[in-house]
Protein backbone atom coordinates (compact mmCIF):
# COMPACT_ATOMS: atom_id res chain seq x y z
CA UNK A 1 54.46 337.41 285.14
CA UNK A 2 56.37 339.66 288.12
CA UNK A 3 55.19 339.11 291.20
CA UNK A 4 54.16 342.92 291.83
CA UNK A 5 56.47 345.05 293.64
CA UNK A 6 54.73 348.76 293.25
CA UNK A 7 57.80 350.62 293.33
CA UNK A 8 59.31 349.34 290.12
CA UNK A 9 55.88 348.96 288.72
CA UNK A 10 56.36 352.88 288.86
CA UNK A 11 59.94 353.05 287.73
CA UNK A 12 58.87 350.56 284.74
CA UNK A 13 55.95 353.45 283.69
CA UNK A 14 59.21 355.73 282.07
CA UNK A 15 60.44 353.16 280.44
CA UNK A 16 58.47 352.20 277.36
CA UNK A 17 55.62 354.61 275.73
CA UNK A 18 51.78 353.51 275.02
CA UNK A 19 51.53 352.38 272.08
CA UNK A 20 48.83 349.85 270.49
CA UNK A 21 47.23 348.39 273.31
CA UNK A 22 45.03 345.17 273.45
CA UNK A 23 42.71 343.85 276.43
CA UNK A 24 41.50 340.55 276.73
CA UNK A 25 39.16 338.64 279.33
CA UNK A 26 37.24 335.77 279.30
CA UNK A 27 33.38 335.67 279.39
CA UNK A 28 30.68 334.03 281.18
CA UNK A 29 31.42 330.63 279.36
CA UNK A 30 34.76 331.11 279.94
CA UNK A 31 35.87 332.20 275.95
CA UNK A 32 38.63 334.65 275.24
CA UNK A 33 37.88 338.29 273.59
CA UNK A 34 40.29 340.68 273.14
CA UNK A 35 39.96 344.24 271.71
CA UNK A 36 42.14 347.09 270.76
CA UNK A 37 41.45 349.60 273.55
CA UNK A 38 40.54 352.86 272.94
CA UNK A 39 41.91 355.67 275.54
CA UNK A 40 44.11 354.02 277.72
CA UNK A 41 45.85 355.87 280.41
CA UNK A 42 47.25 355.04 284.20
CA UNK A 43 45.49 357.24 286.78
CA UNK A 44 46.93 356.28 289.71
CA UNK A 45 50.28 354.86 291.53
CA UNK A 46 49.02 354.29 294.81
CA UNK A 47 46.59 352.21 294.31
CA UNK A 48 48.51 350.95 290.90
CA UNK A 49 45.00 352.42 288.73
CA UNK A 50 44.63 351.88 284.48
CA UNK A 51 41.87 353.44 282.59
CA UNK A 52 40.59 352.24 279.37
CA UNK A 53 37.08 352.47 277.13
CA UNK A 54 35.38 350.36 274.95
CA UNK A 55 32.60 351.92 272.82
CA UNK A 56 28.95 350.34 273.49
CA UNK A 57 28.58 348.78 270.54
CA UNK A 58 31.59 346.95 270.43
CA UNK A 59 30.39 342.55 270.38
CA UNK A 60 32.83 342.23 273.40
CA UNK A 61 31.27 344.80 276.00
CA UNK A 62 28.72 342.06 278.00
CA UNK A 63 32.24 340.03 278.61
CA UNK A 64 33.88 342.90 279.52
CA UNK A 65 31.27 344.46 281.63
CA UNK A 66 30.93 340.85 283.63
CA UNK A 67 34.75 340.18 284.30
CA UNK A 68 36.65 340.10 287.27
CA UNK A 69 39.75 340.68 285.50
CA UNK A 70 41.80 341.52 282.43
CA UNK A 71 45.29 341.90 281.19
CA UNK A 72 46.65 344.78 279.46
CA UNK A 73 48.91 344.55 276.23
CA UNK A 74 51.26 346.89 274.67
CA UNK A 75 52.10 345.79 271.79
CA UNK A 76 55.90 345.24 270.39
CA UNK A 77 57.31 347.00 266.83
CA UNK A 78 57.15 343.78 265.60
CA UNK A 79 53.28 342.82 266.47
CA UNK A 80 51.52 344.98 263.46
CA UNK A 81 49.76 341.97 262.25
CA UNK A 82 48.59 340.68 265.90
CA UNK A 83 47.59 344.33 265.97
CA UNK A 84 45.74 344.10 262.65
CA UNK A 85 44.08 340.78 263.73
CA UNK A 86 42.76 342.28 266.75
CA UNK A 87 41.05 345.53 264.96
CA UNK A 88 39.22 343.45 262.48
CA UNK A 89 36.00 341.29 263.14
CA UNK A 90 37.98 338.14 262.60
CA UNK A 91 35.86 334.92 263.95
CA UNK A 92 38.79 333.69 266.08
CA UNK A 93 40.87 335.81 267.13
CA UNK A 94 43.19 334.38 269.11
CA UNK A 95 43.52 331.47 266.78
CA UNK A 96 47.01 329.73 266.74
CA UNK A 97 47.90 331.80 270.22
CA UNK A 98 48.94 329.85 273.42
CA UNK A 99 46.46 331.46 275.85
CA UNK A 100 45.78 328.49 278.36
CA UNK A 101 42.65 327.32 279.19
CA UNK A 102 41.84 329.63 282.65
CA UNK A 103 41.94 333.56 283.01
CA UNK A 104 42.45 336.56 280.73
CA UNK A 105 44.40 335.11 277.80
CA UNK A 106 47.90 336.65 278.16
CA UNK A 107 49.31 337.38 274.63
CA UNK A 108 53.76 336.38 273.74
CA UNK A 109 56.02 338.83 272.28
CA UNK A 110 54.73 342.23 273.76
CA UNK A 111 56.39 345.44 274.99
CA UNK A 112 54.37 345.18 278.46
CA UNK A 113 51.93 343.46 279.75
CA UNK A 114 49.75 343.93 282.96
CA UNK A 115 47.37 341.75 284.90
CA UNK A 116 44.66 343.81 286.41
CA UNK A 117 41.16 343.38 288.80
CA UNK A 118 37.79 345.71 287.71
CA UNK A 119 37.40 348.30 289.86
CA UNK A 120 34.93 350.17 288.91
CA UNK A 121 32.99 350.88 285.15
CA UNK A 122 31.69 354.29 284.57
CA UNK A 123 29.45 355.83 282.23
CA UNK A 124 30.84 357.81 279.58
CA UNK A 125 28.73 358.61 276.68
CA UNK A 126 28.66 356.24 273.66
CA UNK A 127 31.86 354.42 275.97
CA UNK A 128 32.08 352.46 279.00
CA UNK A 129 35.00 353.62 281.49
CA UNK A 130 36.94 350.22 282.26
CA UNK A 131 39.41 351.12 285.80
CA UNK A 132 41.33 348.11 287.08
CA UNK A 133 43.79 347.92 289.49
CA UNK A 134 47.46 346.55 288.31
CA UNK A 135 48.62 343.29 290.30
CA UNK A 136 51.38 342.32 287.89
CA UNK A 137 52.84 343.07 285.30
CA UNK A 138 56.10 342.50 282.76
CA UNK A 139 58.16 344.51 280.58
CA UNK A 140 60.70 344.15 277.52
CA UNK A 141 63.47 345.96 275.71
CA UNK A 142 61.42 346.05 272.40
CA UNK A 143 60.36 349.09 270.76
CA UNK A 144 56.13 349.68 271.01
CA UNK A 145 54.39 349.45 268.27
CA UNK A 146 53.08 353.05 267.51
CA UNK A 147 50.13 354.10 264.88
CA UNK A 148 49.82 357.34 263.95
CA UNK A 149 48.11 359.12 261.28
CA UNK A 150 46.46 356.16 259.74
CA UNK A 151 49.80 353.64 260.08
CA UNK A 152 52.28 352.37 262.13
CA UNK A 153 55.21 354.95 262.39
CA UNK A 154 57.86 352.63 262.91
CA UNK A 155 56.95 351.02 259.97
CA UNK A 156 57.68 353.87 257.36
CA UNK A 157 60.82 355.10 259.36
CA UNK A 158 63.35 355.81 256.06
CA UNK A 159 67.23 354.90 257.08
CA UNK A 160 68.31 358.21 255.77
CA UNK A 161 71.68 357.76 253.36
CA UNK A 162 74.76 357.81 254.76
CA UNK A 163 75.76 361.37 252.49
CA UNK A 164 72.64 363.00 253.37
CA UNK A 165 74.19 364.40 256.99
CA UNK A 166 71.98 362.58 259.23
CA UNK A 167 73.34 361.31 262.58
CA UNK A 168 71.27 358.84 265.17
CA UNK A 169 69.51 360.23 267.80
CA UNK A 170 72.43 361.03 271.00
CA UNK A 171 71.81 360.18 274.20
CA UNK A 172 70.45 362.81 275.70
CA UNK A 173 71.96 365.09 278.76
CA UNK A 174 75.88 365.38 277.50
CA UNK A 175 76.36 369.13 277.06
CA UNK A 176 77.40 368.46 273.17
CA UNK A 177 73.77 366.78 272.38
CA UNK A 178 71.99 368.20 270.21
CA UNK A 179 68.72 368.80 272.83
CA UNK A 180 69.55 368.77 276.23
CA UNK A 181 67.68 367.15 279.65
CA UNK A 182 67.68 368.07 283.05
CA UNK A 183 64.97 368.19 286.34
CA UNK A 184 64.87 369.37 289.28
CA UNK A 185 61.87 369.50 291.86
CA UNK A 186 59.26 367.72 289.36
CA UNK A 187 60.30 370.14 286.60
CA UNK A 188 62.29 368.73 283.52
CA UNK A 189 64.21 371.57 281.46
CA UNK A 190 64.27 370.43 277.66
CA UNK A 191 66.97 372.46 275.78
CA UNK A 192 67.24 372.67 272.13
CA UNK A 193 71.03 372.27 272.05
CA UNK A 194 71.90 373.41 267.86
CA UNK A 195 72.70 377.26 267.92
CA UNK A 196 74.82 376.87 265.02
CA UNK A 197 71.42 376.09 262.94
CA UNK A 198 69.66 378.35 265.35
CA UNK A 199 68.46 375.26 266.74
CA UNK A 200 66.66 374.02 263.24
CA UNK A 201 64.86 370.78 263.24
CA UNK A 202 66.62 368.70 261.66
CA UNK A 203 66.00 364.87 261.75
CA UNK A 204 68.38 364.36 264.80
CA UNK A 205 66.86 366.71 266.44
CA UNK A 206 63.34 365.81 265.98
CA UNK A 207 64.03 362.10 267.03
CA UNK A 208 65.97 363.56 270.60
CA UNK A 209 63.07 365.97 270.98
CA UNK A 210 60.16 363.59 271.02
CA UNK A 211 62.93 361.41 272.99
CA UNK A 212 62.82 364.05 275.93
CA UNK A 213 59.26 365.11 275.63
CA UNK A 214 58.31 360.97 276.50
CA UNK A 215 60.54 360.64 279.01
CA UNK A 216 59.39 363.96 280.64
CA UNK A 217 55.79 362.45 280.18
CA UNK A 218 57.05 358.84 281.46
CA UNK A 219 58.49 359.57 284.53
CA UNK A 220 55.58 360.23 287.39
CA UNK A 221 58.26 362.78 289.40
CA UNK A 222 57.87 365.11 286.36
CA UNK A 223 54.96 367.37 286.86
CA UNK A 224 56.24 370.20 284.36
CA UNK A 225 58.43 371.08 281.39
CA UNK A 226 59.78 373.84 280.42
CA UNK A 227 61.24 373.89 276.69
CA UNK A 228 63.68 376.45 275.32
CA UNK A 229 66.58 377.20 272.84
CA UNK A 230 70.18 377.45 273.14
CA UNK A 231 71.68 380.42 271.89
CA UNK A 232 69.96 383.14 269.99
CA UNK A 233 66.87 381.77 268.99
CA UNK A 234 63.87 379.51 270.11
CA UNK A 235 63.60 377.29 266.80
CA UNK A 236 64.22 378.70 263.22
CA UNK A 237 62.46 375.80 262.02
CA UNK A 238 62.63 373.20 259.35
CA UNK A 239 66.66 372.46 258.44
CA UNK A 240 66.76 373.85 255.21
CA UNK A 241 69.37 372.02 253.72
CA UNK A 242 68.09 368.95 254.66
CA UNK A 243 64.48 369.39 253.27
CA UNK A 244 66.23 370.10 249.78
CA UNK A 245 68.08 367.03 249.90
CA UNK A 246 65.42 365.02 250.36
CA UNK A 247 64.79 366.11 246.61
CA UNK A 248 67.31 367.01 245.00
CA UNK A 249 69.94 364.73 246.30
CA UNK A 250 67.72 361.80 246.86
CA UNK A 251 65.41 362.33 244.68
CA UNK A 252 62.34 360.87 246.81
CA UNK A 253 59.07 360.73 245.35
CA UNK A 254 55.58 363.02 246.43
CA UNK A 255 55.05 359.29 248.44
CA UNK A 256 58.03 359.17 250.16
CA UNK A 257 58.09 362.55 251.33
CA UNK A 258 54.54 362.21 252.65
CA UNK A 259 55.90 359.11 254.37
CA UNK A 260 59.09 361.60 255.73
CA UNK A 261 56.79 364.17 257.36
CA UNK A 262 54.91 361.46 258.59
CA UNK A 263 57.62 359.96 260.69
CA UNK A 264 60.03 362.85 261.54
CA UNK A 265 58.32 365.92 261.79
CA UNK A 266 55.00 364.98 262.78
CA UNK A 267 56.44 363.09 265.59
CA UNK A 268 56.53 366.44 267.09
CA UNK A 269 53.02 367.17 267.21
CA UNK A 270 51.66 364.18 267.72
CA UNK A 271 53.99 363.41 270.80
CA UNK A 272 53.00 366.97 272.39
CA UNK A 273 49.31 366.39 272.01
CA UNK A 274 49.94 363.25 273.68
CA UNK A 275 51.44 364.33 276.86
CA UNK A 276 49.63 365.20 280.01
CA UNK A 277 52.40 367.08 281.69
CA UNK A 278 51.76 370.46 281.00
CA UNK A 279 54.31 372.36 278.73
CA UNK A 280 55.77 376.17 279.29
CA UNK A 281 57.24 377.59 275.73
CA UNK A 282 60.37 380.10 277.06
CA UNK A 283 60.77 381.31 273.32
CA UNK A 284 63.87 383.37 273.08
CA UNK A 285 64.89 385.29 269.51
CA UNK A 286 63.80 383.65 266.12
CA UNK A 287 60.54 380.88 266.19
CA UNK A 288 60.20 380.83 262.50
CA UNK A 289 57.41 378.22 260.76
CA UNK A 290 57.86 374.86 262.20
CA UNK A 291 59.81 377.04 265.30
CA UNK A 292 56.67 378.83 265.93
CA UNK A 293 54.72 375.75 265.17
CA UNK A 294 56.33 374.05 268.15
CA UNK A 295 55.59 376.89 270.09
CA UNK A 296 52.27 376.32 269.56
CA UNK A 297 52.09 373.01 270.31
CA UNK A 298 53.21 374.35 273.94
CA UNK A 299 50.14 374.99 276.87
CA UNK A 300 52.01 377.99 278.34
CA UNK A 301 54.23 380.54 275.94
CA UNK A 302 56.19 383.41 277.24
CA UNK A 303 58.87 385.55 275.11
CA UNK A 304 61.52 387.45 275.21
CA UNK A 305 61.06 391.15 274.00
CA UNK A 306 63.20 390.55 271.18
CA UNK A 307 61.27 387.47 270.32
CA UNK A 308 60.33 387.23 266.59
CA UNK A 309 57.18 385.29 265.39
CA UNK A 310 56.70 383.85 261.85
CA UNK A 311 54.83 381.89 259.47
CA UNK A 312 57.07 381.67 257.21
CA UNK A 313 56.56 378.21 255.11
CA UNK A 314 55.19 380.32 251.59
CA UNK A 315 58.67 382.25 251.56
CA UNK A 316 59.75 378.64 250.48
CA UNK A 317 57.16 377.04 248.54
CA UNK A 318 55.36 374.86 251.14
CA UNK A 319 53.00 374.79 253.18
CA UNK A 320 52.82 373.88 257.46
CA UNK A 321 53.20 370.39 257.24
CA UNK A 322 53.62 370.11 261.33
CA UNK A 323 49.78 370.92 262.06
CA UNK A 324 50.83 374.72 262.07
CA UNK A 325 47.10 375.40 260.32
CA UNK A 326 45.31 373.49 262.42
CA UNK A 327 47.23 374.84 265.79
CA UNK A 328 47.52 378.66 264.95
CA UNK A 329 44.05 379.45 264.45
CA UNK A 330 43.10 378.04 267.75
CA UNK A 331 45.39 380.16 269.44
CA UNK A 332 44.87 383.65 267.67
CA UNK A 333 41.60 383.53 265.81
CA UNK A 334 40.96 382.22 262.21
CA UNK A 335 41.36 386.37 260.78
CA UNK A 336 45.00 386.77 262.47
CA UNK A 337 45.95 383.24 261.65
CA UNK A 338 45.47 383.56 257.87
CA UNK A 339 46.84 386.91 257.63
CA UNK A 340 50.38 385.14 259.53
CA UNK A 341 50.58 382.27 256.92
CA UNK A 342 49.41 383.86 253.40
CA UNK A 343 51.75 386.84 253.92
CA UNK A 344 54.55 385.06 255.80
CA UNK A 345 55.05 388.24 257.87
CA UNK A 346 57.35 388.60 261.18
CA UNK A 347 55.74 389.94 263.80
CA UNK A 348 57.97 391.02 267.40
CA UNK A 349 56.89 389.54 270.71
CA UNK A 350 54.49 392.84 271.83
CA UNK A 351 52.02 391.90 268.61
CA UNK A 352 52.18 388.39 269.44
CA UNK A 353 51.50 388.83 272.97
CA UNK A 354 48.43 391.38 271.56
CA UNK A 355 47.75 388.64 269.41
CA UNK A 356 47.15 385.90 272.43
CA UNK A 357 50.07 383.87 270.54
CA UNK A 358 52.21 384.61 274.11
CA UNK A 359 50.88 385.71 277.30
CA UNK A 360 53.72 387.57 278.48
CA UNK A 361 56.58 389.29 277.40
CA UNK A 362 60.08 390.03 279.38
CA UNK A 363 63.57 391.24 279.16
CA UNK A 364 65.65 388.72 277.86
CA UNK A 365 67.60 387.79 280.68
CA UNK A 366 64.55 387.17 282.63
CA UNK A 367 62.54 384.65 280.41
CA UNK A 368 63.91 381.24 282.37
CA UNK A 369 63.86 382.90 285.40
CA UNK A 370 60.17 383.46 284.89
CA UNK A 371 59.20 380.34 282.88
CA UNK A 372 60.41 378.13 286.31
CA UNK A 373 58.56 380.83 288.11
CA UNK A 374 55.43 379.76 286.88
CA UNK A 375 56.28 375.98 286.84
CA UNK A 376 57.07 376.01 289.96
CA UNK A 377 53.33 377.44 290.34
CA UNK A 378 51.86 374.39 288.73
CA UNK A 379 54.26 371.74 290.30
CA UNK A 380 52.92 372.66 294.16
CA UNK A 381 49.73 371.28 292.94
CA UNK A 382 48.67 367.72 293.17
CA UNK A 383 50.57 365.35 290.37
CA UNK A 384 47.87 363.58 288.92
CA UNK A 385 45.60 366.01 289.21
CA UNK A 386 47.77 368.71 286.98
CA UNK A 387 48.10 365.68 284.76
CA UNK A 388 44.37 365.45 284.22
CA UNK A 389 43.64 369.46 284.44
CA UNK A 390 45.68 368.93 281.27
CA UNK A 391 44.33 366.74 278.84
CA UNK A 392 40.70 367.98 280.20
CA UNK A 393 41.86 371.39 278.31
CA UNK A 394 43.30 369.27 275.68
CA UNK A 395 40.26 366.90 274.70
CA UNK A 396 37.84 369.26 275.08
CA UNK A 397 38.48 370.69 271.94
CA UNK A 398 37.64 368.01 270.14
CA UNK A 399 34.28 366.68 272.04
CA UNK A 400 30.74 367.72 272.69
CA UNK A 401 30.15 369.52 275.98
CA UNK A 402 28.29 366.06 277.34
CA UNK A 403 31.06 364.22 276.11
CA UNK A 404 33.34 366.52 277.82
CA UNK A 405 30.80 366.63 281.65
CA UNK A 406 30.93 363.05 281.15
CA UNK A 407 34.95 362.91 281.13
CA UNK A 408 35.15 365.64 283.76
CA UNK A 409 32.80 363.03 286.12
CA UNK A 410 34.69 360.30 285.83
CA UNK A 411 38.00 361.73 286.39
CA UNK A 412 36.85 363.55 289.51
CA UNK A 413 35.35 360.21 290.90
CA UNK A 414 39.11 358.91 290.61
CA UNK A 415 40.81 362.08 291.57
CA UNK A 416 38.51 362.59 295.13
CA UNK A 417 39.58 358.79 296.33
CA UNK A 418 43.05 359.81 296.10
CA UNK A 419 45.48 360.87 299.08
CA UNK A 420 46.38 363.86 297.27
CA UNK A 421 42.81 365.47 297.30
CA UNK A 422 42.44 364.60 301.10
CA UNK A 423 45.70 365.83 301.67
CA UNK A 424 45.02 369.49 299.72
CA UNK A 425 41.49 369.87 301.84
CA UNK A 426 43.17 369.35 305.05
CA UNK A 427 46.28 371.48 304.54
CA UNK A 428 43.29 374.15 303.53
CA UNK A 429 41.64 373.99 306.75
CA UNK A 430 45.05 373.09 309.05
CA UNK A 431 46.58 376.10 307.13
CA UNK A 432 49.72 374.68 306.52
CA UNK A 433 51.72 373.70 303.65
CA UNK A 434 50.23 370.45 301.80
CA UNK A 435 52.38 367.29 301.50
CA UNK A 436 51.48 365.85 298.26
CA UNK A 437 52.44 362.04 297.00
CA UNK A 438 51.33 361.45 293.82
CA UNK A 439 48.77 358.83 294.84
């Protein structure tokens, strides 16, 4: 493994996502476990800090709660069946594996791996908090291995036909892609770059999209995105077109279309509500079903006055299938929700803002203007700490309020032995400008 140089330990974060992660340690008579962890997260550059849990029942937590060190494992496209190994209650295993005889067995064949010391181990609920600090680690080329919704989603991925009008992903930044990339002062600018389809999501687009939304979460000098259209409108949704050739020209099955949405569209969703760098929606013109969907998978959303709102997926037959039901309903109330999606009206940027969908409306000309305005608000603020303010909005949606105190705890017990936080109280009291350094 690398002998550990923190600055490209750093650089190496933005280069491959999280995907199925395994730990493994040795115990107190020096046999290997392993286990799929749940929750895993870096929390800190400087020192190099991971965060992972393990749930109190799981057979491995006295081994884990008595070692000195463990090695972290992101697993490679290729590594389902490692994966599958690792989630079941199999007797052995790490049977067949070359692991050595001494130390945290390092598995072959992964994305990344990392060598870590315990810090600390917190308390959190029916979980124990696992932070160690990183002293080495390795990367690869190879694609993660990513499960979502039940299966791997590299697994499923359908090679669209070559008549069906489907080009690769570009590399994104060239002023011809179809979604555009740029940063500047820890705020990435993601542009959907299609005005011809008023920027509809077609499969292209959805794979650059989630492209620039992970490397926007990747990279540690990103504190803030802001995501817009090109053109005239925001996002007019689902490519048309394309969603009727995927029946009538190839003819796929009620399976394989499940198996579509699964691993194009959904991408979208499931890679926002991943993220922990907040998001600012500048919606300009038309965000029309899975364009006002995406909106809503946004923290922030501002319009322009003309902005149009819709949820429109009845006026062809189908229903959200980009967690537009689930998402709405939190944002406006259950009542306004349904009355959006069963009569597929349009509604202008003043009822949405009256609605809570947006939480400010503007002239046209002045929505960029004031979307950087108010990331350049967030970005002043200490990196990790936005980061965490985050997904502390973001998770508690879905836990009780002990599980939530019990999240909050630990994460301010990290956050208050950082540089950052000592730095914010004393540019308080010095009354000067804080220096902040992401560690």
């Amino acid at each position: 493994m690398d002998s550990f140089d923190p600055r490209t330990y750093r650089d190496a974060l933005g280069q491959f996502a999280t995907g199925v992660t395994i730990i493994t340690a040795r115990d107190a008579d020096n046999n290997p476990v392993g286990v799929t962890a749940n929750s895993f997260n870096s929390v800190s550059l400087d020192p190099p800090l991971i965060l992972w849990s393990l749930s109190k029942s799981s057979r491995s937590m006295p081994a884990f709660e008595q070692a000195a060190d463990f090695n972290v494992h992101i697993l490679a496209s290729d590594q389902d069946a490692l994966s599958n190994r690792f989630a079941s209650r199999s007797a052995d295993k790490f049977a067949g594996l070359d692991i050595g005889d001494a130390g945290p067995p390092l598995l072959e064949g992964c994305t990344a791996r990392l060598r870590c010391k315990t810090r600390y181990n917190y308390e959190g609920g029916d979980h124990i908090i696992f932070v160690g600090e990183v002293v080495g680690y390795e990367h690869d080329e190879k694609p993660p291995l990513l499960f979502h919704n039940g299966d791997y989603a590299d697994k499923k991925r359908r090679i669209a036909k070559p008549d069906a009008g489907v080009t690769s992903a570009p590399v994104i930044g060239k002023a011809d892609d179809v979604v555009t990339y740029s940063s500047s002062d820890r705020i990435a600018t993601i542009t959907l770059n299609s005005p011809d389809t008023r920027n509809a999501l077609a499969e292209n687009v959805i794979a650059a999209l989630v492209d620039a939304l992970q490397r926007a979460d990747n990279d540690p000098d990103i504190s803030c995105v802001i995501l817009t259209g090109a053109g005239a409108s925001f996002c007019s949704g689902g490519n048309i077109k394309q969603i009727k050739a995927l029946t009538a020209d190839q003819g796929m099955s009620p399976l394989e279309l499940e198996n579509w949405y699964r691993t194009h569209i959904q991408r979208i969703p499931n890679t926002m509500d991943a993220m922990s760098v907040p998001v600012i929606a500048a919606v300009n013109g038309h965000a029309i079903g899975a364009g006002c969907d995406l909106a809503c998978m946004c923290d922030i959303r501002i319009a322009a006055d003309d902005a149009t709102f819709a949820e429109s997926f009845l006026r062809v037959g189908i229903i959200p299938g980009d967690g537009g039901a689930w998402l709405l309903p939190r944002i406006v109330g259950m009542a306004r929700a349904s009355q959006m999606l069963l009569t597929g009206e349009f509604i202008n940027a003043a009822k949405a803002q009256d609605y809570g969908l947006v939480s400010e409306t503007l002239e046209p000309a002045k929505l960029l203007d004031r979307a950087m305005e108010l990331a350049q608000q967030i970005v002043q603020y200490p990196p990790i700490a936005i980061r965490k303010s985050k997904r502390l909005l973001k998770d508690a949606r879905d836990v009780t309020l002990k599980e939530h105190l019990d999240q909050a705890a630990i994460w301010q017990g990290v956050l208050q032995q950082m540089d950052d936080h000592r730095e914010a109280v004393d540019a308080i009291l010095e009354k000067r400008p804080p220096n902040f350094q992401g560690k």
